[in-house]
PDB file of N, CA and C in Angstrom:
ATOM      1  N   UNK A   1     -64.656  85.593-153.830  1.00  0.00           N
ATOM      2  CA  UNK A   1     -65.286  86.459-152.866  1.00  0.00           C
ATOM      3  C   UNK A   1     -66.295  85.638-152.065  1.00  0.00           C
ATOM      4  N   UNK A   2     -66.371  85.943-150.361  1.00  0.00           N
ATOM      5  CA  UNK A   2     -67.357  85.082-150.337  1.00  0.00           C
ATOM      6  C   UNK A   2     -68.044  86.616-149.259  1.00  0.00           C
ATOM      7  N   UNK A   3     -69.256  86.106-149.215  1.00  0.00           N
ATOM      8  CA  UNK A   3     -70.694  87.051-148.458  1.00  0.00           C
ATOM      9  C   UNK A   3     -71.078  86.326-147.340  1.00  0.00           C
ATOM     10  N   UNK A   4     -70.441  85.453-146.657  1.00  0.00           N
ATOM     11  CA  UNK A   4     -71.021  84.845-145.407  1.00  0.00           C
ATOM     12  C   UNK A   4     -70.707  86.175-144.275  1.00  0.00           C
ATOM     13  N   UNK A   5     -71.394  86.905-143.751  1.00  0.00           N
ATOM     14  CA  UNK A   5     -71.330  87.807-143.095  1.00  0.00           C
ATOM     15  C   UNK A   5     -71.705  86.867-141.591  1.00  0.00           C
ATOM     16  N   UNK A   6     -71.972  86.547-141.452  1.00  0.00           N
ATOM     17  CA  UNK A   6     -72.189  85.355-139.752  1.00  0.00           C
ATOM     18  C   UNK A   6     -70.892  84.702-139.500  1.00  0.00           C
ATOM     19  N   UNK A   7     -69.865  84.573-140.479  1.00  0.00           N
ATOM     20  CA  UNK A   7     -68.430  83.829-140.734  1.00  0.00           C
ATOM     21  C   UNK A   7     -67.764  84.524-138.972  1.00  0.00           C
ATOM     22  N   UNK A   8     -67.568  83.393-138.062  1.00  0.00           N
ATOM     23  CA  UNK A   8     -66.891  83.881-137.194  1.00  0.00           C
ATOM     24  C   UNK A   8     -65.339  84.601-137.772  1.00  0.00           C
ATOM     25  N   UNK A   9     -64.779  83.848-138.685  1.00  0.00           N
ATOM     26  CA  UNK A   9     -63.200  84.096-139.298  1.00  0.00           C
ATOM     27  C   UNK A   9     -63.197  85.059-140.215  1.00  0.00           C
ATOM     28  N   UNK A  10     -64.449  85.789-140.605  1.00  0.00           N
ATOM     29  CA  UNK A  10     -64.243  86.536-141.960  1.00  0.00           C
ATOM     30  C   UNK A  10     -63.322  87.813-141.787  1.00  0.00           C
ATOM     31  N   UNK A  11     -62.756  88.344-140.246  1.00  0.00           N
ATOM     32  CA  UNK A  11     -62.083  89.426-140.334  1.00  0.00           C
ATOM     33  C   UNK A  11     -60.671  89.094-141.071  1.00  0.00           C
ATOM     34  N   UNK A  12     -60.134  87.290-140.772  1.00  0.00           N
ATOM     35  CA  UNK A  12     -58.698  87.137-140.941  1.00  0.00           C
ATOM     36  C   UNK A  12     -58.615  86.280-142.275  1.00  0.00           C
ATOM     37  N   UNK A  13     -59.916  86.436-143.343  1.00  0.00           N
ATOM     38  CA  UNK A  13     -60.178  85.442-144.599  1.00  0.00           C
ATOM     39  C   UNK A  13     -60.046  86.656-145.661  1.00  0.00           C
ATOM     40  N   UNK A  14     -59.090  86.355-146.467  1.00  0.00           N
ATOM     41  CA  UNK A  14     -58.878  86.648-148.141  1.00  0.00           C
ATOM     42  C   UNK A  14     -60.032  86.652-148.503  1.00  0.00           C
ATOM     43  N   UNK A  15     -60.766  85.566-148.699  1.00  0.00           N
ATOM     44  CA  UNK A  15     -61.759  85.455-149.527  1.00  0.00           C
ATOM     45  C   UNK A  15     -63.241  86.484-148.998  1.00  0.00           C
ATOM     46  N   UNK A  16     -63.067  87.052-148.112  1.00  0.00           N
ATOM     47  CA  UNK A  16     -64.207  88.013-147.516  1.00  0.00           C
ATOM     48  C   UNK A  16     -63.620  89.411-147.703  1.00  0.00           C
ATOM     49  N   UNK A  17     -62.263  89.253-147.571  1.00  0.00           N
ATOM     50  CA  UNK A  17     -61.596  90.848-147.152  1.00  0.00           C
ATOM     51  C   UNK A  17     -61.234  91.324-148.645  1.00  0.00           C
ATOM     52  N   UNK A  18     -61.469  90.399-149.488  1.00  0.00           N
ATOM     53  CA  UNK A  18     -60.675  90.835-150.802  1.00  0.00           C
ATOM     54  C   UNK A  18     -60.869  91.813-151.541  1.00  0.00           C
ATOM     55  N   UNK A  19     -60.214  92.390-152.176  1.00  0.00           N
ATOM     56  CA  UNK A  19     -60.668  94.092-153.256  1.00  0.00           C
ATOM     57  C   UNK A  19     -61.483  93.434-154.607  1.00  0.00           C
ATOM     58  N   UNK A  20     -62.336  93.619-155.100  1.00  0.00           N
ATOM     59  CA  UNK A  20     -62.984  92.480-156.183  1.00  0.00           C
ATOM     60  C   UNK A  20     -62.621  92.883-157.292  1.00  0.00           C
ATOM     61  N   UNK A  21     -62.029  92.058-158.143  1.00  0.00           N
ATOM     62  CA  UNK A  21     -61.967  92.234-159.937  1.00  0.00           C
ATOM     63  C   UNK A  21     -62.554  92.918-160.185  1.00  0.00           C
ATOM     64  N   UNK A  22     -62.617  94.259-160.987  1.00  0.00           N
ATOM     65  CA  UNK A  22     -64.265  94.801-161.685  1.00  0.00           C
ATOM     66  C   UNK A  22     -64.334  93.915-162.935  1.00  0.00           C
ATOM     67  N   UNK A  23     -63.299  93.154-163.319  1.00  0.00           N
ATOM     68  CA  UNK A  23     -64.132  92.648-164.972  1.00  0.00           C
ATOM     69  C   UNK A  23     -64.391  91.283-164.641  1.00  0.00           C
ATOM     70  N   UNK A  24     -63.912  90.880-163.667  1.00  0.00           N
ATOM     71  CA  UNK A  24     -64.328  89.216-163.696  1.00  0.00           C
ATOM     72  C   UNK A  24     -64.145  88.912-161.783  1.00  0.00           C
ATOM     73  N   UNK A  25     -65.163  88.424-161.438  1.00  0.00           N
ATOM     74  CA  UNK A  25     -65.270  87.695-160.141  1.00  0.00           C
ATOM     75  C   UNK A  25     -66.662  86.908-159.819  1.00  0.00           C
ATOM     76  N   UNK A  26     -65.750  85.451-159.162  1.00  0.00           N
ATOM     77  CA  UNK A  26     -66.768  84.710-158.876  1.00  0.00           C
ATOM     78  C   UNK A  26     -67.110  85.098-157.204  1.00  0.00           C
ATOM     79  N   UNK A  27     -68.212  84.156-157.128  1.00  0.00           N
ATOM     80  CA  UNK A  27     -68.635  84.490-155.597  1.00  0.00           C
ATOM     81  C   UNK A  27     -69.041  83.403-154.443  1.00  0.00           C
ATOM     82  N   UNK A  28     -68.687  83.377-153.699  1.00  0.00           N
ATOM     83  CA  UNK A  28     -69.669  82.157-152.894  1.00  0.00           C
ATOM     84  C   UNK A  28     -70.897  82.656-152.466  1.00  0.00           C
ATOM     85  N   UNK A  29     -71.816  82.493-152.865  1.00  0.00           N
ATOM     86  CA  UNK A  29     -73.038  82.610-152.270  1.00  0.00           C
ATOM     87  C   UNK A  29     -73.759  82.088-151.198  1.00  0.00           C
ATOM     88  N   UNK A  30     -73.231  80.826-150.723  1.00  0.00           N
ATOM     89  CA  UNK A  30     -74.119  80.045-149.628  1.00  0.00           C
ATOM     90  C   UNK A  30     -73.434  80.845-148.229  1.00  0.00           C
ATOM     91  N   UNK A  31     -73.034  79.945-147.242  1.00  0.00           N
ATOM     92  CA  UNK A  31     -72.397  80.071-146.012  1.00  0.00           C
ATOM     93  C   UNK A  31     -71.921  79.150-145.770  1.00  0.00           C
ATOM     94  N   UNK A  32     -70.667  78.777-146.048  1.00  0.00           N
ATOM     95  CA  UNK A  32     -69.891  77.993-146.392  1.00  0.00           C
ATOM     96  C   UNK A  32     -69.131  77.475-144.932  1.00  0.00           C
ATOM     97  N   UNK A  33     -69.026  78.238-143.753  1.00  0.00           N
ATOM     98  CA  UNK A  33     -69.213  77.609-142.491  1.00  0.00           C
ATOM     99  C   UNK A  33     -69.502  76.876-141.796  1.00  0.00           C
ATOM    100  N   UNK A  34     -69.012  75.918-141.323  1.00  0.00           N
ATOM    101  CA  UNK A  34     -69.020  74.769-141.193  1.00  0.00           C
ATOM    102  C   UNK A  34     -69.425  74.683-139.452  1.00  0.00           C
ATOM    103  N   UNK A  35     -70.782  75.050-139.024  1.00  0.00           N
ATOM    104  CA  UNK A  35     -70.375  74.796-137.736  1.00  0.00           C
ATOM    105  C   UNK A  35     -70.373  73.158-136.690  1.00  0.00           C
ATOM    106  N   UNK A  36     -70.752  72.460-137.135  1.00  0.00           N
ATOM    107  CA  UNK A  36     -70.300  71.341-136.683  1.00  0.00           C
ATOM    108  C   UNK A  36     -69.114  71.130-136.350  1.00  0.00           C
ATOM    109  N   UNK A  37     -68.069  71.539-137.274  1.00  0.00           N
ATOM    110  CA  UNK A  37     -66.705  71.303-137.365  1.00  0.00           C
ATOM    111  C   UNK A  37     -65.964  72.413-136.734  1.00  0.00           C
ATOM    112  N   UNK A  38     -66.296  73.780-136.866  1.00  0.00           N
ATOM    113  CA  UNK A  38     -65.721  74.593-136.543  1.00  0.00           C
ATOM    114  C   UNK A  38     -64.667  75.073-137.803  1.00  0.00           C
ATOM    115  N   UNK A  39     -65.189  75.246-139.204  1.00  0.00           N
ATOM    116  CA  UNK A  39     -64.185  75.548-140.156  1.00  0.00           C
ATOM    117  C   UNK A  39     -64.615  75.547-141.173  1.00  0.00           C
ATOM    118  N   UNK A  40     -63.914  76.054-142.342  1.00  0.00           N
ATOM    119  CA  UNK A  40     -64.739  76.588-143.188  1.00  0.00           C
ATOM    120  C   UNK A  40     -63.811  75.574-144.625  1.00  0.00           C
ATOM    121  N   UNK A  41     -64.127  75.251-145.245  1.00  0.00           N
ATOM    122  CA  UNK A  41     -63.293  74.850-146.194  1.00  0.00           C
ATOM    123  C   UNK A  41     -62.518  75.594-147.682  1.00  0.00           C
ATOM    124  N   UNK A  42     -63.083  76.861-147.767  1.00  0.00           N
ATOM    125  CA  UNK A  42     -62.931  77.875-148.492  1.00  0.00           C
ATOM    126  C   UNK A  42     -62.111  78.920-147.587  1.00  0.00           C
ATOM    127  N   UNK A  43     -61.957  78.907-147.047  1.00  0.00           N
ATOM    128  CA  UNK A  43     -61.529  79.914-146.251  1.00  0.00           C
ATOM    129  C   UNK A  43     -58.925  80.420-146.680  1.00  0.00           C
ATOM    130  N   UNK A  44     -59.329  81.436-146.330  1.00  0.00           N
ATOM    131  CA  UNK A  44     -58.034  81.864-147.242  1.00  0.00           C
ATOM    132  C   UNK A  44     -56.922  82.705-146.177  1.00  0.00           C
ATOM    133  N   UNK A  45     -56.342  82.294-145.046  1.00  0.00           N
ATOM    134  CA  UNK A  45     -55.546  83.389-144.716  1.00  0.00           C
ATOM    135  C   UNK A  45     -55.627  84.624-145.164  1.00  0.00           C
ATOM    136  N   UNK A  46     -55.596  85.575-144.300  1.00  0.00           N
ATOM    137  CA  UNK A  46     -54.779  86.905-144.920  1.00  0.00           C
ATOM    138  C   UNK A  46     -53.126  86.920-144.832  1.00  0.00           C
ATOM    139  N   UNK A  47     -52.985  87.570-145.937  1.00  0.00           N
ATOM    140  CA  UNK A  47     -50.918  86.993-145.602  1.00  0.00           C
ATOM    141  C   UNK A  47     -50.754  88.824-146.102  1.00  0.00           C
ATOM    142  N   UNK A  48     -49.222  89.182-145.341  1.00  0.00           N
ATOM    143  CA  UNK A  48     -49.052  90.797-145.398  1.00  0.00           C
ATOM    144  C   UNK A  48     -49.046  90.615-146.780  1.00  0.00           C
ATOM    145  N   UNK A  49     -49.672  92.142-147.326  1.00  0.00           N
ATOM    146  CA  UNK A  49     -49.398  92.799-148.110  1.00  0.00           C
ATOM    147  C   UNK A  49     -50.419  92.607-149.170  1.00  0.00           C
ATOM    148  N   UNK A  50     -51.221  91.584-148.756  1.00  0.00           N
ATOM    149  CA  UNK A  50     -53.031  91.486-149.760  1.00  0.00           C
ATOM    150  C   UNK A  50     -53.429  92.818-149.733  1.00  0.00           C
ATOM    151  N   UNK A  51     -54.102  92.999-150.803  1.00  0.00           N
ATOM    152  CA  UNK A  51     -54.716  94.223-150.974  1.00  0.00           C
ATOM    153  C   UNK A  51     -56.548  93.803-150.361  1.00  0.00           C
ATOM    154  N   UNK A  52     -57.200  94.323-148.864  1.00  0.00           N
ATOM    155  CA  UNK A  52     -58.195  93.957-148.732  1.00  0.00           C
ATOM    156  C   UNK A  52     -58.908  95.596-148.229  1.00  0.00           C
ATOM    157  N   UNK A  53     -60.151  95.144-148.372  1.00  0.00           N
ATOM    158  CA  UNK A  53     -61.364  96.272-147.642  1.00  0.00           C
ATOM    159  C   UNK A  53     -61.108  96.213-146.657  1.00  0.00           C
ATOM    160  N   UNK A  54     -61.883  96.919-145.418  1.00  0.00           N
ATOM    161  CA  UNK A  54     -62.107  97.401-144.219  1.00  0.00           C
ATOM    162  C   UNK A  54     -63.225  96.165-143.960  1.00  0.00           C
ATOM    163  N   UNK A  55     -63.314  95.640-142.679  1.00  0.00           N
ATOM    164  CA  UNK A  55     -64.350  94.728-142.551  1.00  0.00           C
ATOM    165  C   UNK A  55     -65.566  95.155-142.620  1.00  0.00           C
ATOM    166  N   UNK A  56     -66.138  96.607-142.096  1.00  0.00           N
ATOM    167  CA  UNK A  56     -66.963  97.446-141.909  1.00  0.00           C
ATOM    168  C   UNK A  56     -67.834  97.556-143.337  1.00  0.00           C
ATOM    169  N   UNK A  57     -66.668  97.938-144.660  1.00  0.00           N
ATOM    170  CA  UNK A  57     -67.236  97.684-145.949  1.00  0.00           C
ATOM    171  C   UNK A  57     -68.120  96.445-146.759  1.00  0.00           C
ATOM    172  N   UNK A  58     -67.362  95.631-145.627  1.00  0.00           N
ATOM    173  CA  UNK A  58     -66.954  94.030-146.360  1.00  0.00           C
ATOM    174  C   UNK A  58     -68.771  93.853-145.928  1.00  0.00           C
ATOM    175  N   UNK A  59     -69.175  93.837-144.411  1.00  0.00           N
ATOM    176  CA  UNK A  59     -70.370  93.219-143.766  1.00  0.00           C
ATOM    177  C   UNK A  59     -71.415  93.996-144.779  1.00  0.00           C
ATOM    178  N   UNK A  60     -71.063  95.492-144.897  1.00  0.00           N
ATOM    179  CA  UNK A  60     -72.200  96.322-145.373  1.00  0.00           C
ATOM    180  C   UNK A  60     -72.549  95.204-147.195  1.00  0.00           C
ATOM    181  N   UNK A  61     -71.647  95.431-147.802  1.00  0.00           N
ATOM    182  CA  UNK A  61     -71.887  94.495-149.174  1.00  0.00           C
ATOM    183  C   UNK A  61     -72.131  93.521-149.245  1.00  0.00           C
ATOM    184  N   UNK A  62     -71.679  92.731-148.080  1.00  0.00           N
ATOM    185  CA  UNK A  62     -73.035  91.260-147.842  1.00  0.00           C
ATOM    186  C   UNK A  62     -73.709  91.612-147.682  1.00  0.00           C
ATOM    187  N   UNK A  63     -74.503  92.422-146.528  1.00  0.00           N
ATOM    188  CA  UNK A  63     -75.772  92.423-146.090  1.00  0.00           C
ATOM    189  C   UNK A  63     -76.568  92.820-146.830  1.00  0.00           C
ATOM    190  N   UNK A  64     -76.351  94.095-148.066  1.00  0.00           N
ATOM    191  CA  UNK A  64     -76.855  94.601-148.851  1.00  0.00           C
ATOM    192  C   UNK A  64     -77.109  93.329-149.852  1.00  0.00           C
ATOM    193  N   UNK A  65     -76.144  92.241-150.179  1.00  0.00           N
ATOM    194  CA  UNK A  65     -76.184  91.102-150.961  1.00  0.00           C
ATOM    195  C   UNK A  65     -77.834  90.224-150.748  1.00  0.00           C
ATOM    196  N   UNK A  66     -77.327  90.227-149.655  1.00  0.00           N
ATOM    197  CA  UNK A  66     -78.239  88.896-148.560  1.00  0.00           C
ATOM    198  C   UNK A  66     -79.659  89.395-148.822  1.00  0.00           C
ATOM    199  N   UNK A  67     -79.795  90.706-148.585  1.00  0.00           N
ATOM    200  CA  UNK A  67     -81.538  91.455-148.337  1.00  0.00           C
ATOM    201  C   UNK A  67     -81.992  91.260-149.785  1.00  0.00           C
ATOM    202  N   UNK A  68     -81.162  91.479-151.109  1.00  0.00           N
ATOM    203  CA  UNK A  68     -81.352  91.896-152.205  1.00  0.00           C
ATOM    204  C   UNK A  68     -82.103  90.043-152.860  1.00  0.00           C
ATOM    205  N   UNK A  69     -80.790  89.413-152.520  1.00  0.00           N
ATOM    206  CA  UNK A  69     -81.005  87.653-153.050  1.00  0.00           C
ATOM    207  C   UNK A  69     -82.516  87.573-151.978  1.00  0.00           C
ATOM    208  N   UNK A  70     -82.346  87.884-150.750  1.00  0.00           N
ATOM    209  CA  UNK A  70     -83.786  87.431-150.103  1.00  0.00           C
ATOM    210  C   UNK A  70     -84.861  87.909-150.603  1.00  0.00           C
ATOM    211  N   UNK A  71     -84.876  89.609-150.803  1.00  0.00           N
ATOM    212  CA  UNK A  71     -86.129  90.130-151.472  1.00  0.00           C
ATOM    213  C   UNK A  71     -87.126  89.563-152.847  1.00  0.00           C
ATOM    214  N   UNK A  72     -85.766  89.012-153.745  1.00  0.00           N
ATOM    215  CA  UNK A  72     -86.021  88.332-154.734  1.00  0.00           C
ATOM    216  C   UNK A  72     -86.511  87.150-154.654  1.00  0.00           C
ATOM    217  N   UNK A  73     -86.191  86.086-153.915  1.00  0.00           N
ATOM    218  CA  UNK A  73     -86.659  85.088-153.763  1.00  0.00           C
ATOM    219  C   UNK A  73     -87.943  85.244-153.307  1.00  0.00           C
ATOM    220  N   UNK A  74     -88.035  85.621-151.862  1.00  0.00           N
ATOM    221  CA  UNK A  74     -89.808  85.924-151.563  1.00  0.00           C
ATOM    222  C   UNK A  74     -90.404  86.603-152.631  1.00  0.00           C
ATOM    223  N   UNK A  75     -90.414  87.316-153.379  1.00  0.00           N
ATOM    224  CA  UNK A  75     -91.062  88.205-154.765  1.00  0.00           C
ATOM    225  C   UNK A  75     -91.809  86.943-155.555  1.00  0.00           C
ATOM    226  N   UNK A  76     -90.515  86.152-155.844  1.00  0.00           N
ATOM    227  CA  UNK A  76     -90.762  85.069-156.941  1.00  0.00           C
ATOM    228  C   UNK A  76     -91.351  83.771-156.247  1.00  0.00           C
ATOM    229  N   UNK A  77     -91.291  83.619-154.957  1.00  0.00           N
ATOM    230  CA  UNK A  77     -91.999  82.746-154.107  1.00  0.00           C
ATOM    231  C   UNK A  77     -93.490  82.934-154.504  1.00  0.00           C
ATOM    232  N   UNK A  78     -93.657  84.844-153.975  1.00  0.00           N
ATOM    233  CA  UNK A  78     -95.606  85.795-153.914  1.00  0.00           C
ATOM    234  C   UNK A  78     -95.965  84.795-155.432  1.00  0.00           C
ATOM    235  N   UNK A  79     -94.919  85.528-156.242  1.00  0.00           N
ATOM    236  CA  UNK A  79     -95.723  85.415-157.627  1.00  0.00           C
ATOM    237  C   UNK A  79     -96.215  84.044-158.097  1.00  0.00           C
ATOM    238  N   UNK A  80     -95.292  82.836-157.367  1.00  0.00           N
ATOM    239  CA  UNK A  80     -96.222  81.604-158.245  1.00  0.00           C
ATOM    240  C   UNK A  80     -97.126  81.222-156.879  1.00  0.00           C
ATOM    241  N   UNK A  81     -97.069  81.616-155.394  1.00  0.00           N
ATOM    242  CA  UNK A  81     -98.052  80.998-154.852  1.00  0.00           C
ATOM    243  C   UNK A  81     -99.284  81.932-155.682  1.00  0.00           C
ATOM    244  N   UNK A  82     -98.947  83.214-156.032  1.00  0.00           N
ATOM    245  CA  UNK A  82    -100.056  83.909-156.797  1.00  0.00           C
ATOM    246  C   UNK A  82    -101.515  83.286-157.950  1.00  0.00           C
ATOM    247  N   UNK A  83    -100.357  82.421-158.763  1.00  0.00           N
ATOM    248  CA  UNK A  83    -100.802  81.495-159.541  1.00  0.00           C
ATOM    249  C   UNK A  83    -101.849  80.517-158.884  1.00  0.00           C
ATOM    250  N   UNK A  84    -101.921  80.231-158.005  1.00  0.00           N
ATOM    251  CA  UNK A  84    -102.176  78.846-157.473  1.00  0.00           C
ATOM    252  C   UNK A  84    -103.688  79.297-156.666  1.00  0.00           C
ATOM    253  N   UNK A  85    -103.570  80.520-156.136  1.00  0.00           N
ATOM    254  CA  UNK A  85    -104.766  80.830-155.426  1.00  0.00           C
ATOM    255  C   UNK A  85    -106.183  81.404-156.337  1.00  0.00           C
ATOM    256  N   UNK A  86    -105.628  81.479-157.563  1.00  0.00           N
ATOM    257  CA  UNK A  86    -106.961  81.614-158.276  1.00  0.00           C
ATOM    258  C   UNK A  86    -107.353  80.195-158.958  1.00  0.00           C
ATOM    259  N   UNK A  87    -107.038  79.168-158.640  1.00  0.00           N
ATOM    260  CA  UNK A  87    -107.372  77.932-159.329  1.00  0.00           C
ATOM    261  C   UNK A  87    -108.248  77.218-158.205  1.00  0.00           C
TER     262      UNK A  87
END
């Protein structure tokens, strides 16, 4: 599965459009887009008859991804500059 929601190709990529395992799936997390090059190296055709989401679904569950990994990081960023300002 990948969450690059900025992916110019993610409407015609497997790996964005895909229906996810419920007991086991990995994920790409970065943004694996290559824009220098123009290409992605993960990237997966859609070929007939994949079973995929709606793109509409697909952006909403990154974005919801993206805010969630960001919120966390700044949280855990607050908490150790936290540390540092009472010393």
């Amino acid at each position: 599965m990948c969450l690059d929601d900025s992916c110019p190709v993610r409407e015609s990529c497997y790996r964005y459009r895909a229906v996810p395992n419920p007991r086991w799936q990995s994920m790409l997390t970065g943004r694996p887009w290559d824009n220098a090059n123009m290409e992605c190296d993960y990237r997966m055709p859609l070929m007939h008859g994949d079973r995929t989401r709606p793109l509409a679904e697909c952006d909403e569950v990154a974005k919801r991804w993206w805010e969630r990994a960001h919120s966390k990081s700044r949280a855990k960023r607050l908490a150790t500059m936290e540390g540092f300002k009472d010393k």
